[in-house]
Protein backbone atom coordinates (compact mmCIF):
# COMPACT_ATOMS: atom_id res chain seq x y z
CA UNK A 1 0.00 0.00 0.00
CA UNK A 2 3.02 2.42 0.25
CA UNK A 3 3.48 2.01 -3.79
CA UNK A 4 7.25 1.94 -3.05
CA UNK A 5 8.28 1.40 -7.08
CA UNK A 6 6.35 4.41 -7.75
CA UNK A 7 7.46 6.79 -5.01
CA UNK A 8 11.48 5.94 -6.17
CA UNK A 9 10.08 5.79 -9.40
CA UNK A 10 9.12 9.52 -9.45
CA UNK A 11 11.87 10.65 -7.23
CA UNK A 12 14.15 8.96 -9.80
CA UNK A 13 12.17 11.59 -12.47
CA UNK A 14 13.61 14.58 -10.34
CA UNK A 15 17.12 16.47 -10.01
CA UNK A 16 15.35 19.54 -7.80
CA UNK A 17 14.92 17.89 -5.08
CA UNK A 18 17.07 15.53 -2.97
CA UNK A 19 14.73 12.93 -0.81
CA UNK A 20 15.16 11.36 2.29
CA UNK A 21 13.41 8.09 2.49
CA UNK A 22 12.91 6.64 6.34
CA UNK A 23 12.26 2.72 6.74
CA UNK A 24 12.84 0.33 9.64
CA UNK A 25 14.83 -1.56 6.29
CA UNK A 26 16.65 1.58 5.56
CA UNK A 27 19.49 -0.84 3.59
CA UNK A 28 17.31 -2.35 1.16
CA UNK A 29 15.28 0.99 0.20
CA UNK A 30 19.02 2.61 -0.38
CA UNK A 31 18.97 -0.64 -2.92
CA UNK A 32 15.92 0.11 -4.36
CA UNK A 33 16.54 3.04 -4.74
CA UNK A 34 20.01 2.82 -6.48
CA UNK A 35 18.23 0.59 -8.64
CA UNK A 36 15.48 2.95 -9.78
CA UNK A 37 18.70 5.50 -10.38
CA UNK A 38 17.11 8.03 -7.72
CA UNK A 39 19.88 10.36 -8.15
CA UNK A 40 19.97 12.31 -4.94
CA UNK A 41 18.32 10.50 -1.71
CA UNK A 42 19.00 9.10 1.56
CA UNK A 43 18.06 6.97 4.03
CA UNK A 44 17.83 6.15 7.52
CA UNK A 45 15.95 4.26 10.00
CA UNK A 46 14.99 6.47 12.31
CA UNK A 47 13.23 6.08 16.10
CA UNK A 48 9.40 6.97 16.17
CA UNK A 49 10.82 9.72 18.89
CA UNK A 50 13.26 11.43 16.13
CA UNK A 51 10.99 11.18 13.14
CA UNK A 52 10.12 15.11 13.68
CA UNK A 53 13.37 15.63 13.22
CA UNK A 54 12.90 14.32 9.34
CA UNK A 55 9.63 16.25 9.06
CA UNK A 56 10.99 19.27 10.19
CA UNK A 57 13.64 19.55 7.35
CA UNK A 58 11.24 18.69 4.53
CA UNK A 59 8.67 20.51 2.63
CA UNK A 60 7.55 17.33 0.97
CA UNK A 61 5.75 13.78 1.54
CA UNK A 62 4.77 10.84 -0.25
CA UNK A 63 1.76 8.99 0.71
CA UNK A 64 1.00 7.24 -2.72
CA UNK A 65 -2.01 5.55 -1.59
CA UNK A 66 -4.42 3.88 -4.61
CA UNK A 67 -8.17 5.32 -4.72
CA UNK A 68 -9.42 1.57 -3.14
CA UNK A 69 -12.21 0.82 -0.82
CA UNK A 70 -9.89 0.42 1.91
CA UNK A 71 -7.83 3.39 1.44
CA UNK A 72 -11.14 5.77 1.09
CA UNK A 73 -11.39 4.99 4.99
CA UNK A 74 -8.08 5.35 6.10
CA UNK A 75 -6.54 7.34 8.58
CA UNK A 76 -2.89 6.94 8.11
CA UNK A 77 -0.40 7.52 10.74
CA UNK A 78 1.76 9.04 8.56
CA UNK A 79 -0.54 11.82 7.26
CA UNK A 80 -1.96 12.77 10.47
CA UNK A 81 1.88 13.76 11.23
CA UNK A 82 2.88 15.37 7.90
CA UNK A 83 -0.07 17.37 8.79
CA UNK A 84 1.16 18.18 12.37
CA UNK A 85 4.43 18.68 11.01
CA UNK A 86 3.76 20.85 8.19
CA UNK A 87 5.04 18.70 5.46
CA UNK A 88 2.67 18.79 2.54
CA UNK A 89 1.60 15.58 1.01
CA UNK A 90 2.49 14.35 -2.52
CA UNK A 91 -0.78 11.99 -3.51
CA UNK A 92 -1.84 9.51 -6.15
CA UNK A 93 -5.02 10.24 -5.23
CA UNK A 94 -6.98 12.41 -2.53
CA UNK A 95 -9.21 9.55 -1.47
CA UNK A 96 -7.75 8.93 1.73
CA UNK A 97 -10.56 8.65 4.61
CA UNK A 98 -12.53 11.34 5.39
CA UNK A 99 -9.48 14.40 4.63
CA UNK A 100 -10.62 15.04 1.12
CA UNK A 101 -14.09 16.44 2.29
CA UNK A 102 -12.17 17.97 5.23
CA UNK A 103 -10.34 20.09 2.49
CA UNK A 104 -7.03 18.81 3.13
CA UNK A 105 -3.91 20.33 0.88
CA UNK A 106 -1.92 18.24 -1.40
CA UNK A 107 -0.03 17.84 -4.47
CA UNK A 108 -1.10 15.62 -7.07
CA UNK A 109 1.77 13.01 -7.94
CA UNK A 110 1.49 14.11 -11.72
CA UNK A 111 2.10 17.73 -10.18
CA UNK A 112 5.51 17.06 -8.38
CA UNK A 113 6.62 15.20 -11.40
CA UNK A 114 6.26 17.67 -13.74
CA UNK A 115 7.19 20.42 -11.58
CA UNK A 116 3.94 22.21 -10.78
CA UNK A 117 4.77 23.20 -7.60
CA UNK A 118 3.24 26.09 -5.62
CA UNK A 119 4.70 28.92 -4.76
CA UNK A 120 6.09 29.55 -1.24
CA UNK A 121 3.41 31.77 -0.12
CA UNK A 122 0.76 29.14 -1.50
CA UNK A 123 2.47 26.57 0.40
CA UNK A 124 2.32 28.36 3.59
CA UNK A 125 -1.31 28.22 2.82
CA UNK A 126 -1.66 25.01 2.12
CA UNK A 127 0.40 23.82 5.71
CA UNK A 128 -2.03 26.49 7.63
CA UNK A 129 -5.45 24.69 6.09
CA UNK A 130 -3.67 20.87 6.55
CA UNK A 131 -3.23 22.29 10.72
CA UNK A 132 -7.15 23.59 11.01
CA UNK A 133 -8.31 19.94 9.57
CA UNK A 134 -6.08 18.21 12.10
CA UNK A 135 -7.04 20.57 14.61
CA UNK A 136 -10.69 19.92 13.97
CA UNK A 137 -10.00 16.39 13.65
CA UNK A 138 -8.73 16.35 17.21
CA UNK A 139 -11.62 18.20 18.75
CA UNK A 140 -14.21 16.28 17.41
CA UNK A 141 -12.19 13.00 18.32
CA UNK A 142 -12.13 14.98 22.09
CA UNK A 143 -15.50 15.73 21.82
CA UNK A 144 -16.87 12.46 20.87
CA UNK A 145 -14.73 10.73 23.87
CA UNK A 146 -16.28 12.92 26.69
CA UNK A 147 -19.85 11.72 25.09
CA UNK A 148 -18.64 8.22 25.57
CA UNK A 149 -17.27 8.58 28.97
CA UNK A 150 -20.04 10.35 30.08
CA UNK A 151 -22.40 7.43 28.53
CA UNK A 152 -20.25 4.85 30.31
CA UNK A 153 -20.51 6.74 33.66
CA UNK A 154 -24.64 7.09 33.47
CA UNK A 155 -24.53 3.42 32.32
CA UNK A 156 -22.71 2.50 36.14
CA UNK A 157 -25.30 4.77 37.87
């Protein structure tokens, strides 16, 4: 589900960029890579605790997940933190749970490849709208908890 092939496949398309690939098999994705002749990359395997670290110093995320059943109900782990972290995702297609109607920002994989990038100032935009949809994500996960509890308490009464 990670579409590995195509992710080095595309970063293997572009010299603007260099890419840092994290993986708890950090020795055969520097293979892969190699392989696809992804020019400029890296790769570590990297504690959950440092992975901030990674996000921090890119602008940029792949999260190549197909438009599948499955996939339209996901709430990946990994977007929920390029989201936190301000690192704008780089899709194959938007369908990924319930973030497309939240009016999550992206970049089409098509996009990155050919180099229609948005400007810095667009960017910025697009990091500030990805934080309010976490953000509301969050409350109404908060919210929906204290309804719970408080059903679960009454239930005890």
């Amino acid at each position: 589900w990670q579409n590995i092939p195509l992710m080095l496949n595309a970063a293997a398309r572009i010299n603007d960029y260099k890419f840092t690939f994290l993986s708890s098999d950090y020795q055969k994705l520097v293979q892969l890579a190699s392989d696809a002749k992804v020019n400029n990359f890296s790769s570590f395997a990297v504690a959950p605790k440092d992975v901030a670290t990674y996000y921090l110093k890119n602008e940029f995320g792949f999260i190549l997940r197909d438009s599948i059943p499955v996939n339209k109900v996901a709430c990946p782990t990994k977007l929920v933190e390029y989201f936190h972290w301000g690192v704008i995702p780089i899709v194959l297609s938007p369908d990924i749970g319930d973030f497309n109607e939240m009016g999550f920002q992206y970049i089409l994989l098509d996009d990155f490849v050919s180099g229609k990038i948005p400007k810095d100032k667009d960017l910025h935009i697009m990091r500030l709208k990805n934080r309010e949809v976490i953000d509301r994500l969050n409350f109404s996960c908060n919210k929906e908890l204290l309804v719970l509890r408080e059903k679960l308490r009454s239930s005890y009464k």
